[in-house]
Protein backbone atom coordinates (compact mmCIF):
# COMPACT_ATOMS: atom_id res chain seq x y z
CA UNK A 1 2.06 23.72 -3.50
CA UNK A 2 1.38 25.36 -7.00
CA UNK A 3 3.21 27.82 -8.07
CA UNK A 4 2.72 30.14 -11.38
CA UNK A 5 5.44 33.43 -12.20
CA UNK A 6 3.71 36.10 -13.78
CA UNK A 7 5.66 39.70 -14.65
CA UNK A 8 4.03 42.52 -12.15
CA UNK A 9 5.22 45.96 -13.52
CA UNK A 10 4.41 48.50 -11.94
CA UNK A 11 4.23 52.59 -11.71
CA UNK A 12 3.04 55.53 -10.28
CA UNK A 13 4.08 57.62 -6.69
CA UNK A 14 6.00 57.34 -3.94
CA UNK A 15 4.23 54.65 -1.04
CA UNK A 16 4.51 56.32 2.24
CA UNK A 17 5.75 53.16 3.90
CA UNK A 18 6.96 49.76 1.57
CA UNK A 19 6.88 48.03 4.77
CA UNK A 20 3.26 48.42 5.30
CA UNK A 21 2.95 47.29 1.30
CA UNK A 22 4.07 44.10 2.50
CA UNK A 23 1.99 40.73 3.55
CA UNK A 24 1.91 40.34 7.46
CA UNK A 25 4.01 37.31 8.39
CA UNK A 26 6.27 37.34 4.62
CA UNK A 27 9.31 38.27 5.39
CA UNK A 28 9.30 39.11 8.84
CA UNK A 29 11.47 42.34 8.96
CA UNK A 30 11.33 46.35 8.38
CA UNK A 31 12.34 47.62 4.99
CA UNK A 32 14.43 50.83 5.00
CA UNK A 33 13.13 54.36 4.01
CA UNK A 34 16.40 53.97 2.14
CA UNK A 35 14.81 51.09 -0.24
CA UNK A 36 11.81 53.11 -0.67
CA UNK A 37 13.73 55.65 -1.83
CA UNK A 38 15.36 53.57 -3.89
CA UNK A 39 12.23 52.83 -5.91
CA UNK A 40 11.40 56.79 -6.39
CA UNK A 41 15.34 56.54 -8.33
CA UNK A 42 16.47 59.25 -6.05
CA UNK A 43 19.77 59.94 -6.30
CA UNK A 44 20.38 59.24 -2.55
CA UNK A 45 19.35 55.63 -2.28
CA UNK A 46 21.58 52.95 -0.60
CA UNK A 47 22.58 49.83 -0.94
CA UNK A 48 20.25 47.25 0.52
CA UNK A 49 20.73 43.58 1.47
CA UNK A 50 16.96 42.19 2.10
CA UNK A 51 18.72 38.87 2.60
CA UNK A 52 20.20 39.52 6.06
CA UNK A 53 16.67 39.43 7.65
CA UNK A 54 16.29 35.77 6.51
CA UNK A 55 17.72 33.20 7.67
CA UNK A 56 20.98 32.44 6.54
CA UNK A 57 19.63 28.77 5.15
CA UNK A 58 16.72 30.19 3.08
CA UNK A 59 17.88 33.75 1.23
CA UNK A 60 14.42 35.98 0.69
CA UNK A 61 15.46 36.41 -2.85
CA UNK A 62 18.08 34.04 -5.35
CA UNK A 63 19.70 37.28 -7.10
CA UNK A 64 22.20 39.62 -6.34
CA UNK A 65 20.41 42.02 -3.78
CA UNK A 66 23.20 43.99 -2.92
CA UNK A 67 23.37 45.98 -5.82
CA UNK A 68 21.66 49.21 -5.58
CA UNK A 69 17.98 49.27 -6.50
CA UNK A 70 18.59 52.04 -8.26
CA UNK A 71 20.57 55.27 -8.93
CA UNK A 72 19.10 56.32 -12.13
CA UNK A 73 15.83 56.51 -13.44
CA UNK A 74 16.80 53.76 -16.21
CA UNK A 75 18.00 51.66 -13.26
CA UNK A 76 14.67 50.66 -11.90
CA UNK A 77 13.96 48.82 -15.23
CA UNK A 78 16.81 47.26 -15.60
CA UNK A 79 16.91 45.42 -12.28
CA UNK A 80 14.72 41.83 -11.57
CA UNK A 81 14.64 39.81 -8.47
CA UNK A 82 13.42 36.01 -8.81
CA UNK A 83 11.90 34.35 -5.81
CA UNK A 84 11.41 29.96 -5.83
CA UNK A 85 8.97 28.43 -3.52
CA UNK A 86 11.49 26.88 -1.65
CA UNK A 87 12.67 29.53 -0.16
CA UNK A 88 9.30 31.38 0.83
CA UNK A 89 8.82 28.96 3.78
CA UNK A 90 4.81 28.29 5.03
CA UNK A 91 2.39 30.97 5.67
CA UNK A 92 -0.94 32.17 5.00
CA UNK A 93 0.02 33.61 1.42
CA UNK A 94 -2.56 35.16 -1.04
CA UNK A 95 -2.75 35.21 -4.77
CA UNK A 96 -1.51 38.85 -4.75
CA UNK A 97 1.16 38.36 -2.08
CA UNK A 98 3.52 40.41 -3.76
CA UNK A 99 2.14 42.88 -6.06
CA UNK A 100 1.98 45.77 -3.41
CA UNK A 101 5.82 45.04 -2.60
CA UNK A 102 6.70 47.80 -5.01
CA UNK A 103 3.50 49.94 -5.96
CA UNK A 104 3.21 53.80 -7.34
CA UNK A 105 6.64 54.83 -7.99
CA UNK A 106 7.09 57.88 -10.62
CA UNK A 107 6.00 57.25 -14.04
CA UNK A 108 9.36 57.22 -15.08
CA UNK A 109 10.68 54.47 -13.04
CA UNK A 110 9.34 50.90 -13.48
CA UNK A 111 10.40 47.78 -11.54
CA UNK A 112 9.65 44.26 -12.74
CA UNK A 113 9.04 41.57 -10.16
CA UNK A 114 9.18 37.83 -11.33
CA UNK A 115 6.11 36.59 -8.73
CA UNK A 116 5.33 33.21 -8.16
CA UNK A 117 2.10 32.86 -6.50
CA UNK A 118 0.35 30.28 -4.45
CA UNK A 119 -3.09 29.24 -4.96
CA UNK A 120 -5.44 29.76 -2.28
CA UNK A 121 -5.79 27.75 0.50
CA UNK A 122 -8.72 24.77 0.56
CA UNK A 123 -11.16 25.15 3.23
CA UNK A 124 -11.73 23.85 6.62
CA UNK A 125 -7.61 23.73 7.31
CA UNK A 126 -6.64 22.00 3.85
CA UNK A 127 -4.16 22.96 2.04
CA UNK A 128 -3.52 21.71 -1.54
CA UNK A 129 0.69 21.56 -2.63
CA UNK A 130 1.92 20.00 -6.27
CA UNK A 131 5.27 19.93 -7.63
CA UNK A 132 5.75 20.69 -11.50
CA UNK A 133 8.76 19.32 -11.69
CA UNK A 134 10.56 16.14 -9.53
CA UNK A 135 11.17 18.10 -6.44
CA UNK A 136 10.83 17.78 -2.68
CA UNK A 137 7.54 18.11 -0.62
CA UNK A 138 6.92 17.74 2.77
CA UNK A 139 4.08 18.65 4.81
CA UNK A 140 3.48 20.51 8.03
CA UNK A 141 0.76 19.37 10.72
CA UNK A 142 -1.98 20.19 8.98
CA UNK A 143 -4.25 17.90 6.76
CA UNK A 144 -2.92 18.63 3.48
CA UNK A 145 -3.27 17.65 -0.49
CA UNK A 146 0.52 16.99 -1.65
CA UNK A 147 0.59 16.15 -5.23
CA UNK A 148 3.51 15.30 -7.05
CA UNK A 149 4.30 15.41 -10.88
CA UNK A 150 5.47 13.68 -14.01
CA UNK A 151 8.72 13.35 -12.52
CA UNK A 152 10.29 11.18 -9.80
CA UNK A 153 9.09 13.27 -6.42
CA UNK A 154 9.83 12.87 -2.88
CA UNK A 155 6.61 13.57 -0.81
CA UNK A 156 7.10 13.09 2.92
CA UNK A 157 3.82 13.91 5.04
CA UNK A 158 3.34 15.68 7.84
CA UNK A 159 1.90 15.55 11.28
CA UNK A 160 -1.67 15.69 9.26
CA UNK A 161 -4.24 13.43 7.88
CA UNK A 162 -2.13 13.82 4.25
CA UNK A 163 -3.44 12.20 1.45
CA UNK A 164 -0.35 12.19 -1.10
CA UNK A 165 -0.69 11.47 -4.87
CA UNK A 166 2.98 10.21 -6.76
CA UNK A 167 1.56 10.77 -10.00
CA UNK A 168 3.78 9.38 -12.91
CA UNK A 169 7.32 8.75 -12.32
CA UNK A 170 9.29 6.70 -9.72
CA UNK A 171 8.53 8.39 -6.84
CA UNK A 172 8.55 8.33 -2.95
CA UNK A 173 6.02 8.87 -0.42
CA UNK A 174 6.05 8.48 3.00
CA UNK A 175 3.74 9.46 5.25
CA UNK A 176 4.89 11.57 8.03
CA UNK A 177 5.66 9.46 11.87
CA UNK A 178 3.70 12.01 13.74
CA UNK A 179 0.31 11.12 12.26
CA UNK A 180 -1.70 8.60 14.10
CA UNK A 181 -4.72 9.30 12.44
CA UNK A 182 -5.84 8.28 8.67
CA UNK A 183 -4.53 9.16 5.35
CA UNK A 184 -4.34 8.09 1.77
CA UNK A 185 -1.35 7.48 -0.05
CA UNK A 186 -1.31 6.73 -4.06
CA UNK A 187 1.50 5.79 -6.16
CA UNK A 188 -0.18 6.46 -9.37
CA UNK A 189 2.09 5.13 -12.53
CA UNK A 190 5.43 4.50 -12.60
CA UNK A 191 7.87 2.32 -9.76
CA UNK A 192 6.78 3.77 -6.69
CA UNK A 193 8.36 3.12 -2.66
CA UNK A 194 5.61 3.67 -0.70
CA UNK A 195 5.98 3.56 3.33
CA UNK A 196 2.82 4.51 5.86
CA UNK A 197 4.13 4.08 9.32
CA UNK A 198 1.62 4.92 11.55
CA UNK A 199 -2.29 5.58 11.93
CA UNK A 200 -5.20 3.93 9.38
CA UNK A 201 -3.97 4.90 5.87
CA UNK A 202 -5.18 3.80 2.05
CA UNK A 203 -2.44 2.56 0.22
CA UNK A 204 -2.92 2.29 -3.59
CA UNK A 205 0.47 1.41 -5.73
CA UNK A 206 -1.39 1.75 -8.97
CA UNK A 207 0.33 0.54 -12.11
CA UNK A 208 4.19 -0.33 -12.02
CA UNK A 209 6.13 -2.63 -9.68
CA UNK A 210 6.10 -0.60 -6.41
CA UNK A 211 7.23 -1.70 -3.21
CA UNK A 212 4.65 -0.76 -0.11
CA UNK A 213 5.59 -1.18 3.72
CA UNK A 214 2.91 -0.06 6.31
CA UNK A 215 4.52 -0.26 9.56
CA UNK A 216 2.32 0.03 12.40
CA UNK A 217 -1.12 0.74 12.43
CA UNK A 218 -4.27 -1.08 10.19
CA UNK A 219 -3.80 -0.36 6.68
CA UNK A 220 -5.98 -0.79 3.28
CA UNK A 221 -3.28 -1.93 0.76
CA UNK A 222 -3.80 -2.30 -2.70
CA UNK A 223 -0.91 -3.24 -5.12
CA UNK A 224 -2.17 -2.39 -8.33
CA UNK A 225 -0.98 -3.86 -11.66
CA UNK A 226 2.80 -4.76 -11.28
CA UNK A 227 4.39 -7.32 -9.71
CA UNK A 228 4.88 -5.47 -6.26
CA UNK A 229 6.18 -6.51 -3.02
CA UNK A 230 3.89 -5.43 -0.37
CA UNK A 231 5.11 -5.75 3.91
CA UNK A 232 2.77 -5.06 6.43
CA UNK A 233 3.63 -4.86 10.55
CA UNK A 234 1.02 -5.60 13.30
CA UNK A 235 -2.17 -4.35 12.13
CA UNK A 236 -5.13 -5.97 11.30
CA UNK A 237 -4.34 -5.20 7.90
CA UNK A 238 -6.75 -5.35 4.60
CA UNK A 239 -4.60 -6.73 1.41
CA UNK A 240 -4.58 -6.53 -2.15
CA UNK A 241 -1.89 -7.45 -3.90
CA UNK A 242 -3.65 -6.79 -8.04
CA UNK A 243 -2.65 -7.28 -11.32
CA UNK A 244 0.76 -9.03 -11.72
CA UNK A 245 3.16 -11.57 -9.59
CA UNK A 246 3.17 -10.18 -6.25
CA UNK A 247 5.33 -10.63 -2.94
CA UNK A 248 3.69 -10.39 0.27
CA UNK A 249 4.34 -10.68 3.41
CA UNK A 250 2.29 -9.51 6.87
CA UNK A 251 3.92 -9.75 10.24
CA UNK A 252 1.45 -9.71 12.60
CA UNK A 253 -2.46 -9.14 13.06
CA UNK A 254 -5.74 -10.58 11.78
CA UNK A 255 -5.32 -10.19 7.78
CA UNK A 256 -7.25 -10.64 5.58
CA UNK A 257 -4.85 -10.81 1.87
CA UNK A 258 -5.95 -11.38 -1.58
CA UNK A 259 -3.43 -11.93 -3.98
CA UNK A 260 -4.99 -10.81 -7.17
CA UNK A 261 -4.13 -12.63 -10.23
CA UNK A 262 -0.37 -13.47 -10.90
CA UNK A 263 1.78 -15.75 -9.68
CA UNK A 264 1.85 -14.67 -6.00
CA UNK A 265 4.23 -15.59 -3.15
CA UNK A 266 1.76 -14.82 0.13
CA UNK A 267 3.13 -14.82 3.35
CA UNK A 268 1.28 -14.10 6.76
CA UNK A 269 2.51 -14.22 10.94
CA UNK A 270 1.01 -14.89 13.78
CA UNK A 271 -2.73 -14.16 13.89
CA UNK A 272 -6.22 -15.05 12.37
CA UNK A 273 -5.73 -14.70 8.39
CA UNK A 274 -8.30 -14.78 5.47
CA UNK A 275 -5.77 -15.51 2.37
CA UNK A 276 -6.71 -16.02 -1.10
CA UNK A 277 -3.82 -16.81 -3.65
CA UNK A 278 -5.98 -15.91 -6.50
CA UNK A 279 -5.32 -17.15 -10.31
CA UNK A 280 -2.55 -18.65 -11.38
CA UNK A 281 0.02 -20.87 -9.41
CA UNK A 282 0.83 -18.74 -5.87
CA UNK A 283 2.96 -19.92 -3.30
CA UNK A 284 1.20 -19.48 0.35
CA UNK A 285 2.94 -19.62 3.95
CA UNK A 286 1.13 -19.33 7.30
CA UNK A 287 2.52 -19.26 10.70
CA UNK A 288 0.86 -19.56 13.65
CA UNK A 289 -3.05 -18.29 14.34
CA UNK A 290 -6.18 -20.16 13.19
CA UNK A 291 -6.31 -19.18 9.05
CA UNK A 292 -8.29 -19.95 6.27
CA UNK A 293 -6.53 -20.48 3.43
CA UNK A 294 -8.18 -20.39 -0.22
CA UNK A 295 -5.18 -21.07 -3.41
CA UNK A 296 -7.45 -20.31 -5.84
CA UNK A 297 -7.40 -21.10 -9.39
CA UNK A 298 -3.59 -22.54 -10.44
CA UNK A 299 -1.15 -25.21 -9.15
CA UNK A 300 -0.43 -23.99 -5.70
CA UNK A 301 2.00 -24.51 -2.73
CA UNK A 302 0.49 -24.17 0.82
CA UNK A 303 2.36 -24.94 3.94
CA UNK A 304 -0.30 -23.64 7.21
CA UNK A 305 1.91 -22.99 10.25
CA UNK A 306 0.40 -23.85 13.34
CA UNK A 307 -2.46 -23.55 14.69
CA UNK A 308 -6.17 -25.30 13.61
CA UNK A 309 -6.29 -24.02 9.76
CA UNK A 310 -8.66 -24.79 7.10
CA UNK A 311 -7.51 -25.29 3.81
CA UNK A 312 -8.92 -25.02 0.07
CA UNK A 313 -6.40 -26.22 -2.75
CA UNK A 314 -9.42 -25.06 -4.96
CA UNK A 315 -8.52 -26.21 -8.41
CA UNK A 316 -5.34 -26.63 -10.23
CA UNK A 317 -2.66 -29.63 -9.05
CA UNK A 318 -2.07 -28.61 -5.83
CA UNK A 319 0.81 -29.59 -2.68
CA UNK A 320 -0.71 -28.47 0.76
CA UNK A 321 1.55 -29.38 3.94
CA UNK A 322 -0.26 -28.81 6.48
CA UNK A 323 1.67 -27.96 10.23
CA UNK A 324 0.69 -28.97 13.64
CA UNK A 325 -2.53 -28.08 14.91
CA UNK A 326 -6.23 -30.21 14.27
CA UNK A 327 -6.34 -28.79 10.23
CA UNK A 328 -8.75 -29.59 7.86
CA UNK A 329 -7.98 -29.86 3.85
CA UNK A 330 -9.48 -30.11 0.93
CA UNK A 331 -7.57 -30.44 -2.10
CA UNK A 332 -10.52 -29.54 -4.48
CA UNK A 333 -10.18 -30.13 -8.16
CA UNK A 334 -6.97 -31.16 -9.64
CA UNK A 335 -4.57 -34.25 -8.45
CA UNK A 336 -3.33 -32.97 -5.06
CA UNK A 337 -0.71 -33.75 -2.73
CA UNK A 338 -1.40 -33.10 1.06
CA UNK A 339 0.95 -33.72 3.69
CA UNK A 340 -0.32 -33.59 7.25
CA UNK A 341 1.60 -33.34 10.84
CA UNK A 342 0.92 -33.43 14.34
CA UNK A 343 -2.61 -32.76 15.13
CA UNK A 344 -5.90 -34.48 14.54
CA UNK A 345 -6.41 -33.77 11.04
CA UNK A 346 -9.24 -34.05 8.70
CA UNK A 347 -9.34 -34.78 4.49
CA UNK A 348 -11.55 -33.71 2.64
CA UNK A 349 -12.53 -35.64 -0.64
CA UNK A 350 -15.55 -35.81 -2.85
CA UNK A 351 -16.43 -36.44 -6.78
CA UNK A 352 -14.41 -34.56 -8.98
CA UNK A 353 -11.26 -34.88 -6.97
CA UNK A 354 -9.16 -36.26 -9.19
CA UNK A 355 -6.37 -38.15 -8.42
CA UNK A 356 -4.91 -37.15 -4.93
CA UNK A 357 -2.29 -38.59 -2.39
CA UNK A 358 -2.67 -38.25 1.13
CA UNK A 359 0.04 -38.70 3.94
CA UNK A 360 -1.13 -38.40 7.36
CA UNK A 361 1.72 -37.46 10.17
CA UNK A 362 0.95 -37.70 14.02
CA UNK A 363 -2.56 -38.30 15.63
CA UNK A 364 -5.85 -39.62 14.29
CA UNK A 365 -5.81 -38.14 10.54
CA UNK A 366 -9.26 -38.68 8.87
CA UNK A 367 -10.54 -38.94 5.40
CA UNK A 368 -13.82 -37.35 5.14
CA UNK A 369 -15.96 -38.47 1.67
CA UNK A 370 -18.05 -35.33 1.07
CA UNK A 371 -21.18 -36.07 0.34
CA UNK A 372 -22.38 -33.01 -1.18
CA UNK A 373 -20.82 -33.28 -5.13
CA UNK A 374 -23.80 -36.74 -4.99
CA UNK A 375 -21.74 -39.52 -3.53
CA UNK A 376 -23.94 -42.50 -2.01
CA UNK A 377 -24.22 -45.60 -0.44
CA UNK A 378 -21.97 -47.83 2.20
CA UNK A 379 -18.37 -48.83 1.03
CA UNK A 380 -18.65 -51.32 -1.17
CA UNK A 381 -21.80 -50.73 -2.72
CA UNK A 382 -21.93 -51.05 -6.73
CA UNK A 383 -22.01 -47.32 -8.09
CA UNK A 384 -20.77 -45.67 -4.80
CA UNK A 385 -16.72 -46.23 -3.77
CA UNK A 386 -14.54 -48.65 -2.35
CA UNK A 387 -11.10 -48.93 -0.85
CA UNK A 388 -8.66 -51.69 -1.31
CA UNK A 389 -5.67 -51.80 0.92
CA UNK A 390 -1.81 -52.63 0.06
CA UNK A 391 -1.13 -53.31 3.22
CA UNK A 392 -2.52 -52.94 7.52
CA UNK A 393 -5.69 -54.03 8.00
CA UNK A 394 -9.25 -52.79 9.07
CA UNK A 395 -13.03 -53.21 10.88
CA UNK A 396 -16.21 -51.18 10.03
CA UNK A 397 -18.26 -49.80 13.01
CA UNK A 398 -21.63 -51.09 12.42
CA UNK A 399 -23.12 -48.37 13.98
CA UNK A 400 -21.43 -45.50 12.73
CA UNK A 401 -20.67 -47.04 9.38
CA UNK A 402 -16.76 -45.59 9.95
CA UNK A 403 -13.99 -47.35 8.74
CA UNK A 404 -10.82 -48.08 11.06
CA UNK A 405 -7.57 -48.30 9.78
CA UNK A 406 -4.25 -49.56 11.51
CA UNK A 407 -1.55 -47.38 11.93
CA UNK A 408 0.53 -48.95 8.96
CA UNK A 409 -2.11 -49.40 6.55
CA UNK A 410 -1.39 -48.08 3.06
CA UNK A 411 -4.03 -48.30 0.09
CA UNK A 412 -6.51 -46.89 -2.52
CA UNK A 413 -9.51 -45.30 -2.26
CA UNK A 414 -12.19 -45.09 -5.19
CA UNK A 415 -14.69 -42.92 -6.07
CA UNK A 416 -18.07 -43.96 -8.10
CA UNK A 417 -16.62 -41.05 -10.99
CA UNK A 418 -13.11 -42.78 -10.95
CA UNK A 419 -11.72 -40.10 -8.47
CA UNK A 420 -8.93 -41.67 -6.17
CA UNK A 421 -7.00 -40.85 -3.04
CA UNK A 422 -3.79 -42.93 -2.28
CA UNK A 423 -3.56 -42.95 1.26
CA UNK A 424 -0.91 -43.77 3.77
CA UNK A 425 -0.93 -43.19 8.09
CA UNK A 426 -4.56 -42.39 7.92
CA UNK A 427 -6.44 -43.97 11.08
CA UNK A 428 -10.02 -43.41 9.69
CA UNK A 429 -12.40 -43.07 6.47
CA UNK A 430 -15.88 -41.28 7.23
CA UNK A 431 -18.66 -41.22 4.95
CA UNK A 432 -22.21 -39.61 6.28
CA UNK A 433 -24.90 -39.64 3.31
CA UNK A 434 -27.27 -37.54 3.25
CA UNK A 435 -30.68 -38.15 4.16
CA UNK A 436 -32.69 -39.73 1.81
CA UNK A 437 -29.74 -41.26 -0.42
């Protein structure tokens, strides 16, 4: 809520009632013939405590109102009353709220009223409150605007679709429990704690290292620049974590998390993830669900939790372990390490590979020569790729053209580009060319 003071002096006759001066809903009480008086500077005025109709928490006014108003005509001039917008409370409030509180006294007297008015209301049931300096703010169940400041604010929302803006400083925002709908949160600049914990909001941390937690509900998170560390529940969340080295970590729900550029640590529960570590080296955990994983540009780590994952190392030098379940890796680009376990699990590897090692772990574990990067011809064939073996031994299926491997066999596959895969506990090699090669 914005609030700007602004001097209201003001002069002339005696009102016939103050208390019918006064905005409907204010203050709530009946003013005392003996205050209007008071404001004419008759000598019989009394004392008047406008406080005791408030409650006791949240005083009408922050000076001394106990003094008489006034006794003497110089009085009236003399006196000023202050009031803060914390201690108006809500209400359907006008620009010109006060001005009529003390109106057409004698010319003699004057009064001067520090006012600090509210701007209007939005339309359609919004309502629009900023701080101007790092105070509280908390909304009511309506759909309101809260904006903070430059300084560190504390925005809590209310039962409303809120949208909250931080603005600069190190601020918190929360949105308020009771709302199940949507919302918007944005941190702005600065080191923001951000925390959504119900409905569909839009989470932006902007710029600085914030920390975001979305509880329950699907959320649209996006970390900004800043290394932030970003914690989502059991939504089907939508993740983003920007600019910088980034912690995340989802609990639950179909995800679908980018990590932006940075150095990201990514880590995802049970359910169907999308994840994409982005540039530079990340470090990627999934548990259990079917995911597609993507490291992106940079040396990666990627350990896929159960479940049937697929798995891109993408470029960079790359070590993928992948967990139980019937996975299938590629290392891409880069010299690779990729670890299988249980599961019937598939390699892929193609020109441009570089130099990878592959260990296969329980079940029939496959290496699949991708055909697609121009690879041709049977094993063996001058230009095309060959395997030698260090030790086990092997048959070729003359129909299928696969190549069967013992359980201990341990050896080197070639490429035609010098691209090679150690291998050890992998039951078969597959090549397929395309037609025509």
């Amino acid at each position: 809520m914005s609030w700007n003071r602004k001097k209201k002096k003001v002069t002339g006759h005696k009102p016939e009632r103050l208390e019918d001066r006064i905005a409907p809903g204010l203050i709530g009480m009946e003013m005392s013939a003996d205050l209007v008086d008071a404001l004419t500077n008759e000598p019989t005025a009394e004392q008047t405590d406008l406080n005791e109709a408030a409650p006791a928490e949240e005083p009408l006014f922050d000076s001394d109102t106990t003094e008489p108003l006034a006794d003497e005509a110089e009085a009236a001039s003399a006196e000023e009353w202050e009031m803060v917008a914390s201690q108006l409370g809500m209400g359907n409030i006008g620009q010109d709220m006060f001005q009529h509180m003390v109106e057409e006294a004698s010319q003699e007297s004057r009064v001067e009223i520090d006012v600090m008015e509210e701007e209007p209301a939005e339309p359609d049931g919004q309502t629009s409150n900023q701080a101007s300096s790092g105070v509280n703010l908390t909304g009511t169940t309506a759909a309101e605007t809260l904006l903070g400041s430059d300084a560190n604010d504390t925005i809590i929302g209310g039962g409303g679709e809120d949208t909250i803006h931080g603005g600069k400083g190190d601020d918190v925002l929360t949105s308020g429990w009771q709302n199940t709908g949507s919302g918007e949160i944005h941190g702005g600049d600065g080191n923001d704690y951000i925390e959504a914990w119900r409905g569909n909001y839009t989470i932006t941390g902007g710029s600085g290292g914030d920390a975001i937690y979305a509880r329950y509900g699907d959320f649209v998170v996006d970390g900004g620049a800043g290394s932030d560390v970003i914690k989502t529940g059991m939504g089907d969340d939508l993740i983003s974590g920007g600019d910088g080295s980034d912690q995340i970590n989802s609990s639950g729900g179909d995800n679908t998390i980018d990590g932006g550029s940075g150095a990201d640590s990514i880590y995802t529960g049970d359910g169907r993830d999308v994840v994409h570590g982005g540039a530079e080296s990340d470090r990627i955990g999934t548990s259990g669900g079917d995911d597609l994983v993507h490291g992106g540009s940079g040396a990666d780590s990627i350990d896929s939790g159960s479940g049937n994952d697929i798995v891109f190392g993408d470029a960079g030098n790359d070590i993928i372990h992948s967990g139980s379940g019937d996975d299938t890796v590629a290392g891409g680009a880069g010299h690779d390490y990729i670890a299988t376990q249980a599961g019937d699990d598939t390699i892929t590897f193609g020109l441009g590979g570089g130099q990878d090692t592959v260990m296969g772990g329980e079940g029939i574990d496959t290496i699949y020569l991708d055909p697609d990067g121009g690879l041709t011809g049977p094993p063996g064939t001058s230009g095309c790729w060959n395997f030698a073996l260090d030790q086990g031994a092997y048959f070729v299926d003359s129909q299928s053209g696969e190549v069967h491997l013992t359980e201990d066999a341990k050896g080197t596959l070639t490429l035609q580009d010098g691209s090679t895969v150690k291998f050890d506990t992998i039951e078969r090699i597959i090549f397929t060319p395309k037609s025509g090669s």
